[in-house]
Protein backbone atom coordinates (compact mmCIF):
# COMPACT_ATOMS: atom_id res chain seq x y z
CA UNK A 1 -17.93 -20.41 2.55
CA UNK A 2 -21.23 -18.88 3.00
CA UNK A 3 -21.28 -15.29 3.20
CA UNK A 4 -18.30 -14.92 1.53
CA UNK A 5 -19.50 -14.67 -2.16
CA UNK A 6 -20.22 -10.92 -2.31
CA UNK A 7 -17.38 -9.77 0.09
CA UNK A 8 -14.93 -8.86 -2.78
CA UNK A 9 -12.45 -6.56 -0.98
CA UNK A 10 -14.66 -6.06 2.02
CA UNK A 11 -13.59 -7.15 5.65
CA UNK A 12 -9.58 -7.47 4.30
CA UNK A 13 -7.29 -6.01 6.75
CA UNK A 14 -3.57 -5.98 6.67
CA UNK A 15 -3.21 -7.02 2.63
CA UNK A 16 -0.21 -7.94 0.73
CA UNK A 17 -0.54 -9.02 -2.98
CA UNK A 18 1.10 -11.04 -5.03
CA UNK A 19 1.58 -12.63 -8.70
CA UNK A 20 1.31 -16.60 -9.15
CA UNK A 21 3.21 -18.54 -12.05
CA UNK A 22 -0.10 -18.73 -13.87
CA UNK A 23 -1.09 -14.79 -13.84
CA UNK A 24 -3.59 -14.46 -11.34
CA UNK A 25 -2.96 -12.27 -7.94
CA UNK A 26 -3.68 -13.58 -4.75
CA UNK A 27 -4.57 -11.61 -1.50
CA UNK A 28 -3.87 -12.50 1.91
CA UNK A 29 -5.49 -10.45 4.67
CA UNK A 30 -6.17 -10.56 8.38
CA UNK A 31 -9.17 -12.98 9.53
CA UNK A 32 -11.06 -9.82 10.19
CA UNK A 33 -14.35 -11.49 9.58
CA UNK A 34 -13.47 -14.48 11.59
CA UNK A 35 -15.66 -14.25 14.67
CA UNK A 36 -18.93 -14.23 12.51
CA UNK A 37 -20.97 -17.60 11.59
CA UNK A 38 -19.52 -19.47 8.76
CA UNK A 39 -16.70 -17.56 8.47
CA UNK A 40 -13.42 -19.03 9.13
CA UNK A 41 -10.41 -18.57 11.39
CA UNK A 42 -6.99 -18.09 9.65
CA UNK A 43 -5.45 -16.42 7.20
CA UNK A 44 -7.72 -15.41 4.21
CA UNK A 45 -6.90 -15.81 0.75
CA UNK A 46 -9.09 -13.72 -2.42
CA UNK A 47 -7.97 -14.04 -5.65
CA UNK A 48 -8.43 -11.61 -8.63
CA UNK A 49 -7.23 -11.72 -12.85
CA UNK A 50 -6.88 -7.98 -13.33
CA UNK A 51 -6.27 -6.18 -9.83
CA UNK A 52 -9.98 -5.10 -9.60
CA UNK A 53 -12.49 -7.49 -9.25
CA UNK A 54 -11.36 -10.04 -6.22
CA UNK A 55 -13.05 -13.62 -4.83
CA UNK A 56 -12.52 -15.06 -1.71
CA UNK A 57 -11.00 -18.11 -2.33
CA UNK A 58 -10.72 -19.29 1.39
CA UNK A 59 -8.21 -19.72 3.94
CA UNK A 60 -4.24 -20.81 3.61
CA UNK A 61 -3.87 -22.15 7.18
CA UNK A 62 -7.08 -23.75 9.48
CA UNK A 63 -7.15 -21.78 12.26
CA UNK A 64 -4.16 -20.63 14.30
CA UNK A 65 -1.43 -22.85 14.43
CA UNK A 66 -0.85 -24.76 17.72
CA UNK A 67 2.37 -23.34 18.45
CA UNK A 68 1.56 -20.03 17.92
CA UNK A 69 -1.73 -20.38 19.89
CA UNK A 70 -0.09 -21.96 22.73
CA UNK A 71 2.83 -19.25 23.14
CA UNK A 72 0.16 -16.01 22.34
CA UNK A 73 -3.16 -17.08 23.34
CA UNK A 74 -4.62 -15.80 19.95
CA UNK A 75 -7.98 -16.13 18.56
CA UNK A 76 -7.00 -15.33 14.69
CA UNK A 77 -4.22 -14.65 12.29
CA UNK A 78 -2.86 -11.24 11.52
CA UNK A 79 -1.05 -9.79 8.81
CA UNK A 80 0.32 -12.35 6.92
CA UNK A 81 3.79 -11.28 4.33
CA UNK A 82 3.65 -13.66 1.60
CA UNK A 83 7.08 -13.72 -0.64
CA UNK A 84 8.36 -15.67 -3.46
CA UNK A 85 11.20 -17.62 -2.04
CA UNK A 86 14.46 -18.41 -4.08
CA UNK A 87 14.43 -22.58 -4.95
CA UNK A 88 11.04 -21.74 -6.07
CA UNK A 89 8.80 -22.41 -3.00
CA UNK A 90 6.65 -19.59 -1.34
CA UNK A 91 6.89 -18.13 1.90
CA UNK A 92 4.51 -17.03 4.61
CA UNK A 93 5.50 -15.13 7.83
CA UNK A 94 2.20 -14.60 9.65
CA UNK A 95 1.26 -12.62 13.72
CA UNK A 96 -0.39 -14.31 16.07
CA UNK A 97 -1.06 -11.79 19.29
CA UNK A 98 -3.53 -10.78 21.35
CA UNK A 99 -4.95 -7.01 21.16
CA UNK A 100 -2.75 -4.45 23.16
CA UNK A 101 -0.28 -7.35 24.24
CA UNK A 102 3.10 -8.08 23.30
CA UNK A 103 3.36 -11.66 24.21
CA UNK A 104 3.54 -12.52 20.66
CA UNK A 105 4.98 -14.92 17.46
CA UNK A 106 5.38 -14.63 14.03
CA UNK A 107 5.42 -18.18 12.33
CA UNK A 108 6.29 -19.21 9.16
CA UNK A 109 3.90 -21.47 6.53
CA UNK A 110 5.39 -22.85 3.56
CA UNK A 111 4.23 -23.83 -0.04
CA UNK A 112 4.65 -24.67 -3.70
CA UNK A 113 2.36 -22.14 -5.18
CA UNK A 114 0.02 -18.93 -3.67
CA UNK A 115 -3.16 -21.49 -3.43
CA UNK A 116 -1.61 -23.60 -1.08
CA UNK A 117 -1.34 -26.76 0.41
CA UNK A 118 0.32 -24.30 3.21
CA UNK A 119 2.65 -26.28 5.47
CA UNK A 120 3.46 -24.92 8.95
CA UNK A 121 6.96 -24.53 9.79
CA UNK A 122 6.00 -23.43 13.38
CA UNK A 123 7.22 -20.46 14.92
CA UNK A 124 10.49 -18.20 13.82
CA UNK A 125 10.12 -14.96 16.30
CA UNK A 126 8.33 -14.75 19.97
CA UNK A 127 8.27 -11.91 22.46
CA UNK A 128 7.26 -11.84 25.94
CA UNK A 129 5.57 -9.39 28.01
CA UNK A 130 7.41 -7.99 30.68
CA UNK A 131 10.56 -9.17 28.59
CA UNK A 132 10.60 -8.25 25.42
CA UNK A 133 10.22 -4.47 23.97
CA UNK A 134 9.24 -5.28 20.97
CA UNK A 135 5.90 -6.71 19.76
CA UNK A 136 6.49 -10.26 17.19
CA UNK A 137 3.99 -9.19 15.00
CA UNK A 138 3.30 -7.45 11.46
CA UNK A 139 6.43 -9.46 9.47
CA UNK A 140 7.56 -8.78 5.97
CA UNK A 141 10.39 -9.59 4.09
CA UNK A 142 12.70 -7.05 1.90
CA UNK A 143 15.81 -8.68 -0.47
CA UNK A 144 18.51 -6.38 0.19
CA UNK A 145 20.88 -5.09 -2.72
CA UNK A 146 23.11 -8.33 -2.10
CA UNK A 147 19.42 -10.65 -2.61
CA UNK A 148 19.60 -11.65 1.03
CA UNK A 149 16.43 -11.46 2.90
CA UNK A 150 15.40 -9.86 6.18
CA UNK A 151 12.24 -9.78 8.01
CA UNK A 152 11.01 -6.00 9.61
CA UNK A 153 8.28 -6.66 12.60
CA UNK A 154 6.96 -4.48 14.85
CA UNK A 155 4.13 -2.58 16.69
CA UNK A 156 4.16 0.07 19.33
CA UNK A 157 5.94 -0.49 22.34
CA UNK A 158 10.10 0.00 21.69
CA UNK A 159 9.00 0.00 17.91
CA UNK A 160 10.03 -1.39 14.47
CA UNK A 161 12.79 -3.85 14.09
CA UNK A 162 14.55 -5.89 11.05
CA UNK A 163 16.86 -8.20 11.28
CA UNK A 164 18.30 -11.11 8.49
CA UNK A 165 17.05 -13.60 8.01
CA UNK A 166 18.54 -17.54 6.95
CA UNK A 167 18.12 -17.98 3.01
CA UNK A 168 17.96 -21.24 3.31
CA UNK A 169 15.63 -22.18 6.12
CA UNK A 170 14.02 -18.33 6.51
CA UNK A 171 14.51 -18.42 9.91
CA UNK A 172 16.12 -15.74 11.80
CA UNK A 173 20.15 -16.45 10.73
CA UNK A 174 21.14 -15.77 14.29
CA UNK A 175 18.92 -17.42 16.56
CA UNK A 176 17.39 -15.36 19.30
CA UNK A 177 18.70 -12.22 16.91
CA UNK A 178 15.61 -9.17 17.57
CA UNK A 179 17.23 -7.05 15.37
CA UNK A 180 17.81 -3.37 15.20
CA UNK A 181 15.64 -0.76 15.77
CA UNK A 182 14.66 1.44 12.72
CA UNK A 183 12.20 3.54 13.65
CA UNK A 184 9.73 4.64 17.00
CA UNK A 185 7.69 7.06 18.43
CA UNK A 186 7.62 9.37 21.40
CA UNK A 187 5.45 7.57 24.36
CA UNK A 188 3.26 10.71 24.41
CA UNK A 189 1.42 8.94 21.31
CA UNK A 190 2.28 6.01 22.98
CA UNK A 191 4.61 4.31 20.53
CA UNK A 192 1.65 4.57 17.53
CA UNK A 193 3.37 3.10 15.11
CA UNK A 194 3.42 -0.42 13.38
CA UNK A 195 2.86 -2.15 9.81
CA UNK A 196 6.02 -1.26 8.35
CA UNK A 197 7.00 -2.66 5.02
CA UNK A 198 10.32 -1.86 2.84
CA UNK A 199 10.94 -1.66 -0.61
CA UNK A 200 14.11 -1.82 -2.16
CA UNK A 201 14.47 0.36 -5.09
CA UNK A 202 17.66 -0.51 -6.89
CA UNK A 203 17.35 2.57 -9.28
CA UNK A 204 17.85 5.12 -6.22
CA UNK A 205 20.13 2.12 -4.54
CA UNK A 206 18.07 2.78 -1.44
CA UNK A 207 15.54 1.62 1.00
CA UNK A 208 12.39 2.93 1.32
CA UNK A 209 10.47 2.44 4.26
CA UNK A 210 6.76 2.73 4.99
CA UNK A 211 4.99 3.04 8.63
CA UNK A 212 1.39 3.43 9.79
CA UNK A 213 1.01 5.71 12.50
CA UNK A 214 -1.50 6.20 15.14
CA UNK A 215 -5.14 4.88 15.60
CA UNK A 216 -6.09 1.61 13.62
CA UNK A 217 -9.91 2.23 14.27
CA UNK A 218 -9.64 6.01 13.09
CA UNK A 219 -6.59 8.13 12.60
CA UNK A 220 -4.01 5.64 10.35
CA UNK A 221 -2.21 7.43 7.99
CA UNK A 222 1.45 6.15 5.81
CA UNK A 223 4.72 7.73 6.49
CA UNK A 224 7.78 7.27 4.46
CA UNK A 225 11.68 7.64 5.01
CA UNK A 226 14.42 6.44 3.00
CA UNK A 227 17.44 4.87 3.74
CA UNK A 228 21.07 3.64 2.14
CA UNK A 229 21.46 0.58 4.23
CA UNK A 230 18.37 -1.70 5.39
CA UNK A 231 19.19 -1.20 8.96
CA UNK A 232 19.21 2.06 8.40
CA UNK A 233 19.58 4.94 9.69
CA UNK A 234 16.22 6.29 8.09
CA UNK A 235 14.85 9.57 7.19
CA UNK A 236 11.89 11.70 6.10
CA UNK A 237 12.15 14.30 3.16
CA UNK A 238 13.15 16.86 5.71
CA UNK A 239 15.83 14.62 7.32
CA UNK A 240 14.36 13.50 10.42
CA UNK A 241 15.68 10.51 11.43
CA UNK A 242 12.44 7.95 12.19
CA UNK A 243 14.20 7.32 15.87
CA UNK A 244 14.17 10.62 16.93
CA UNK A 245 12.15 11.49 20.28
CA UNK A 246 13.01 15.00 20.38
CA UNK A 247 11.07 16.54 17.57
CA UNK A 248 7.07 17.09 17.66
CA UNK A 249 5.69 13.31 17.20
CA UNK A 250 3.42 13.83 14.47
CA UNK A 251 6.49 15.51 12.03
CA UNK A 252 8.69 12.82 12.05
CA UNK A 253 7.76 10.68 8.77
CA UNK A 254 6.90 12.08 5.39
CA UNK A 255 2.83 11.44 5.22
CA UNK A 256 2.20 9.81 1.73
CA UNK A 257 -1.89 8.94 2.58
CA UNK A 258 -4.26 9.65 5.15
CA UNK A 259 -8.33 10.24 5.54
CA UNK A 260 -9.46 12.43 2.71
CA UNK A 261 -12.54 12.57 0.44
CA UNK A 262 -13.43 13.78 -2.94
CA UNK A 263 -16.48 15.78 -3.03
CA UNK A 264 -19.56 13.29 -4.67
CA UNK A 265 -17.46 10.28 -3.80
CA UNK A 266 -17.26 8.24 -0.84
CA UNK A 267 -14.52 9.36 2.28
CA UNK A 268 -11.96 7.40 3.42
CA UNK A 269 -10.77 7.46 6.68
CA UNK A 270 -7.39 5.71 8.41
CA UNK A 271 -5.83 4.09 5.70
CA UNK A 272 -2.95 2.14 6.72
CA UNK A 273 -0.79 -1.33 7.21
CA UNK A 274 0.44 -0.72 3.26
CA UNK A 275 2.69 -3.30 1.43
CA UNK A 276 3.60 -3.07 -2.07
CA UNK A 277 3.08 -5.16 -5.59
CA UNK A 278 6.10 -5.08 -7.83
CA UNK A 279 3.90 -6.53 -10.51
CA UNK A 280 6.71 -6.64 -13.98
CA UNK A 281 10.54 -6.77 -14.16
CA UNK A 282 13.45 -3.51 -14.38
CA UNK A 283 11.80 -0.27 -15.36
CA UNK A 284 8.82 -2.09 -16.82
CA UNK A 285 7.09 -2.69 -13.85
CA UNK A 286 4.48 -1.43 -12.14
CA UNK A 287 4.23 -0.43 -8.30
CA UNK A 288 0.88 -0.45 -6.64
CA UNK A 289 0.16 0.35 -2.53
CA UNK A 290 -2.14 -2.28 -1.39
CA UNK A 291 -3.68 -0.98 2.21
CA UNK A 292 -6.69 -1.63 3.99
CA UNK A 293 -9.31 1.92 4.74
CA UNK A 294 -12.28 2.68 6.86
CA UNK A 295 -15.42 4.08 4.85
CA UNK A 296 -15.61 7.46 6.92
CA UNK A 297 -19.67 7.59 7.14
CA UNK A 298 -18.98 4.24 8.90
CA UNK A 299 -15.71 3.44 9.91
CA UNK A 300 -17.13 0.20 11.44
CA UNK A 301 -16.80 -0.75 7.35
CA UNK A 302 -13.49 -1.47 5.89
CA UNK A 303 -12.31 -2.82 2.85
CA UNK A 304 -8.71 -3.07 1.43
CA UNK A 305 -7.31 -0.80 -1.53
CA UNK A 306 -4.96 -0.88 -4.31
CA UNK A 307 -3.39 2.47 -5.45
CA UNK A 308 -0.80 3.30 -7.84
CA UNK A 309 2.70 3.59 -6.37
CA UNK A 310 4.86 6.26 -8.72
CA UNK A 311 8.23 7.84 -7.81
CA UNK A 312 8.85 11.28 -8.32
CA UNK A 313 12.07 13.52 -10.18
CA UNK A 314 14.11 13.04 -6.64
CA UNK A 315 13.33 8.96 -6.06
CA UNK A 316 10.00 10.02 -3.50
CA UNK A 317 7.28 7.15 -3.55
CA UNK A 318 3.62 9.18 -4.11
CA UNK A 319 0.14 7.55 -4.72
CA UNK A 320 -2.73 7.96 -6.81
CA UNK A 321 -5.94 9.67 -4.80
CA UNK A 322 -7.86 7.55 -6.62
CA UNK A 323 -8.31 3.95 -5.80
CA UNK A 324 -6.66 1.33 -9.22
CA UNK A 325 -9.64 0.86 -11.95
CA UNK A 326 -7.65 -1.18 -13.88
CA UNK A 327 -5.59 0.18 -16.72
CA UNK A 328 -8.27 0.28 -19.40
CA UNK A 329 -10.50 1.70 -17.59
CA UNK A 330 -8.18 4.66 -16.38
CA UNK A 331 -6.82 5.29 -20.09
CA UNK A 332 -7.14 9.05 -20.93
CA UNK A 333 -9.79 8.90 -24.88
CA UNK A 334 -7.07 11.79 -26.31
CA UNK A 335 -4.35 13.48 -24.48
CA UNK A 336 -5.54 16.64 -21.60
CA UNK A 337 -4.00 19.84 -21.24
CA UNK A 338 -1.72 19.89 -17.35
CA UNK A 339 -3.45 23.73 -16.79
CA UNK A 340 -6.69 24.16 -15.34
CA UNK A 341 -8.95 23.95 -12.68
CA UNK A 342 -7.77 20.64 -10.41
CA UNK A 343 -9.71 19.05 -7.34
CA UNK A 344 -6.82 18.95 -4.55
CA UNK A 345 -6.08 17.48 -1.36
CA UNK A 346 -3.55 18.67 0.93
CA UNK A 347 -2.28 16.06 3.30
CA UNK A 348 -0.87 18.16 6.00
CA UNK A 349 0.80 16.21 8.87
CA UNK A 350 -0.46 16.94 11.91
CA UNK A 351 -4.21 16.67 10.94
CA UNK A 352 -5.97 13.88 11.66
CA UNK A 353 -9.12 15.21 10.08
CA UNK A 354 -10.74 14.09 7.06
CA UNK A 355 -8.93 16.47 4.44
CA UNK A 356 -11.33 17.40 1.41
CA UNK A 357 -10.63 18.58 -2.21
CA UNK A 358 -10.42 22.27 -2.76
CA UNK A 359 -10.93 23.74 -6.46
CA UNK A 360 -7.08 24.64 -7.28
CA UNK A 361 -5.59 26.47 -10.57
CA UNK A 362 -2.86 24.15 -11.62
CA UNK A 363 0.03 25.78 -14.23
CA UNK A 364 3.36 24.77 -15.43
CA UNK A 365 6.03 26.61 -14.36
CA UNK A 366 9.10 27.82 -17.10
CA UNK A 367 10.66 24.65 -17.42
CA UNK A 368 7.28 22.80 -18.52
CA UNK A 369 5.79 24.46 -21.66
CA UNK A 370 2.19 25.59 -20.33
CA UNK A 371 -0.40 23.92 -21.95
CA UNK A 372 1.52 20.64 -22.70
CA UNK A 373 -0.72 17.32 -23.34
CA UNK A 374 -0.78 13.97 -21.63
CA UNK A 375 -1.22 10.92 -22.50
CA UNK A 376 -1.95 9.72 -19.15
CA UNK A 377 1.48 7.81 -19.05
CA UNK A 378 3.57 8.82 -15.57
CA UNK A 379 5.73 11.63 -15.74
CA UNK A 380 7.62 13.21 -13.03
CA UNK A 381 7.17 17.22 -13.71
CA UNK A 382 7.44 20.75 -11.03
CA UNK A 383 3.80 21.65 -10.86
CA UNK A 384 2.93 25.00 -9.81
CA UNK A 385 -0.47 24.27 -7.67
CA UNK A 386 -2.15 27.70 -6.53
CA UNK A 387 1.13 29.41 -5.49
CA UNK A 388 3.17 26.15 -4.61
CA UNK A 389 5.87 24.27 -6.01
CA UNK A 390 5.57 20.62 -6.42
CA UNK A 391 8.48 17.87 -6.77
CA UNK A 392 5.18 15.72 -8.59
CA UNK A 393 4.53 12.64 -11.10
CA UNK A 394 1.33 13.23 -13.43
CA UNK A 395 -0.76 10.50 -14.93
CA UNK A 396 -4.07 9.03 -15.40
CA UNK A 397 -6.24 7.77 -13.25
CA UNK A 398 -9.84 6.85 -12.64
CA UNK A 399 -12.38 9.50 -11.47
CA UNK A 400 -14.43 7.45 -9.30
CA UNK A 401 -16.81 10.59 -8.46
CA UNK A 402 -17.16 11.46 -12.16
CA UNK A 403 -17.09 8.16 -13.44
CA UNK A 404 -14.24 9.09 -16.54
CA UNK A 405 -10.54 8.53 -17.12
CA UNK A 406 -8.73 11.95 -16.17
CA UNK A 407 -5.57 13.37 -15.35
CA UNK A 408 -4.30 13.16 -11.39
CA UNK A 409 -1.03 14.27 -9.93
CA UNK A 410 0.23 13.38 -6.66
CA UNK A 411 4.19 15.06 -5.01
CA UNK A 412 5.55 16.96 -2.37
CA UNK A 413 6.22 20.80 -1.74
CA UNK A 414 9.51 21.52 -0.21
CA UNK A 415 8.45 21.68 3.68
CA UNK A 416 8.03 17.88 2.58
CA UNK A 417 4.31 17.96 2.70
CA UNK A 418 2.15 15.74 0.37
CA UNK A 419 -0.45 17.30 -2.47
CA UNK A 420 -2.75 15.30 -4.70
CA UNK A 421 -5.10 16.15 -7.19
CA UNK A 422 -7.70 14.96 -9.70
CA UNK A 423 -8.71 17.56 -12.55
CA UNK A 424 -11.47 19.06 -13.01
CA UNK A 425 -13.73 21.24 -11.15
């Protein structure tokens, strides 16, 4: 379509990624481009070999479907979950809403590969306003320990919801079923919170799930909290469970990401509505946060993001600060010393402010031998950053600002509060 050639990740909202039978990735975003000439309504579809360099490819559905039009009034698609289903075929649960409303549906598309012919199957989940509490939009699908599926929705108002789903027919498997609540937030920040995704990670044989809280437009930022059933109950590295009203709103969730910049690189600002790539099999595979962010000089610019996903010592998911170069690219020429000088980013909690790298000493405390040289391959290690303790995974990474593989870190202190860091001065 014209226009579309040099978009590349540009314009993609709400992305989830995933790996076709013949090797390449496919992304599926929110028609966020959709109201300009040329460009089309529905869901749109890029395509990519390596992770890095993407092509629009076009759209899996034309339009909105009439069902979902007729119950929500929507112009466009949001938010489509794509997901392998067992028998072979491939699923997609996609929003159809209007902004602020929560007369919504989430329908279901089906087809034999990523690229399509997409089918409609019409719609599996509708709320009303005035009705319904919850808001039918921003699906995705998590196999639970047992490999049976179940579909987590959800956006401000009473919150975020899962609930199983049929294996068969991947409909809801109780009809008219809304689920149970997981987590919410306190009307004071009037229920900011939506885009929830969660993984299953069978080596901690627990749940992890992630949020985006507050503003879309400019103060998004990814909360995690783990849990040992699917339904829950969830909680944040401190133990706050992700229903609870009584503590202060912005300290419930363990903030993974949020606006920060490097210094000679550009700022990002609200990064949010994350899923996650599995790409590989058992302990060979490799975890990557895909999430859409606002360019902060213009936040009228966005563009979607892949990050590395890691896991630190106590089962914690933590990302890369810098944005996935591709695994060549980010390979360290000889193995780097863990002490030095380190550019680092704390993400504290209750800031929605652009947080910037501060020049940090880095050591190793006694159970690391100082000095000790990486190859660049993630390992979970304590780092001792300027005074404080970190529960942290170190690896390389991609200095986009310096243009050279280095080392980067990313973990928690224990008030649960997120560091990251790229070295050098």
């Amino acid at each position: 379509m014209e226009g579309t050639e040099s978009w590349g990740l540009r314009h993609a909202h709400d992305p989830t990624v995933v790996r076709g039978d013949d090797g390449t990735y496919y992304m599926f975003s929110t028609d966020a481009a959709a109201v300009q000439e040329h460009i089309p309504s529905g869901v749109h579809i890029r395509t990519s070999e390596d992770l890095v360099t993407w092509r629009f490819l076009g759209t899996a559905v034309d339009g909105v479907p009439r069902p979902a039009r007729e119950w929500s009034g929507a112009k466009g698609l949001w938010a489509p979950e794509v997901v392998r289903w067992p028998g072979g075929q491939w699923h997609m649960y996609y929003s159809a809403s209007t902004f602020g409303s929560n007369t919504s549906a989430i329908g279901l598309a089906v087809a034999p590969r990523p690229a399509g012919p997409w089918e409609d199957r019409g719609v599996i989940l509708a709320t009303s306003s005035g009705e319904s509490t919850q808001n039918a939009i921003d699906a995705a699908v998590t196999f639970d320990r047992d490999g049976e599926p179940w579909l987590t929705y959800g956006s401000f108002f009473s919150g975020i919801y899962t609930l199983r789903l049929d294996p068969a027919s991947g409909r809801p498997a109780k009809e008219g079923d809304a689920g149970a609540l997981i987590a919410r937030r306190h009307p004071s920040v009037e229920g900011a919170i939506e885009g929830a995704f969660i993984l299953y990670r069978r080596e901690e044989d627990r749940y992890v799930l992630f949020t985006s809280y507050d503003s879309l437009f400019s103060t998004y930022n990814i909360r995690v909290a783990v849990a040992e059933h699917i339904e829950g109950p969830y909680r944040d590295l401190n133990g706050t469970l992700m229903t609870d009203l009584e503590a202060q709103p912005t300290s419930v969730g363990t903030k993974i990401l949020g606006s920060y910049g490097f210094d000679g690189d550009t700022a990002w600002s609200a990064p949010g509505h994350n899923s996650v790539l599995v790409d590989g099999e058992g302990e060979q595979s490799d975890y990557y946060m895909v999430h859409h962010v606002r360019f902060a000089e213009d936040p009228q610019q966005h563009m979607a993001q892949l990050r590395r996903l890691f896991f630190t010592e106590a089962g914690w998911p933590v990302v890369s600060p810098q944005p996935f170069a591709g695994h060549e690219a980010e390979a360290l020429d000889a193995p780097e010393s863990l002490a030095g000088m380190w550019r680092v980013v704390k993400l504290e909690p209750s800031s929605a402010a652009v947080a910037h790298a501060i020049p940090m000493e880095v050591t190793a405390p006694a159970e690391v031998v100082a000095g000790k040289e990486y190859d660049g391959a993630p390992v979970p290690v304590r780092l001792d950053v300027a005074g404080t303790e970190l529960d942290a995974v170190v690896f390389a990474s991609w200095d986009w600002s310096r243009e050279r593989s280095v080392l980067s870190f990313s973990g928690f202190s224990a008030d649960g509060i997120a560091w990251f860091g790229t070295k050098g001065d």
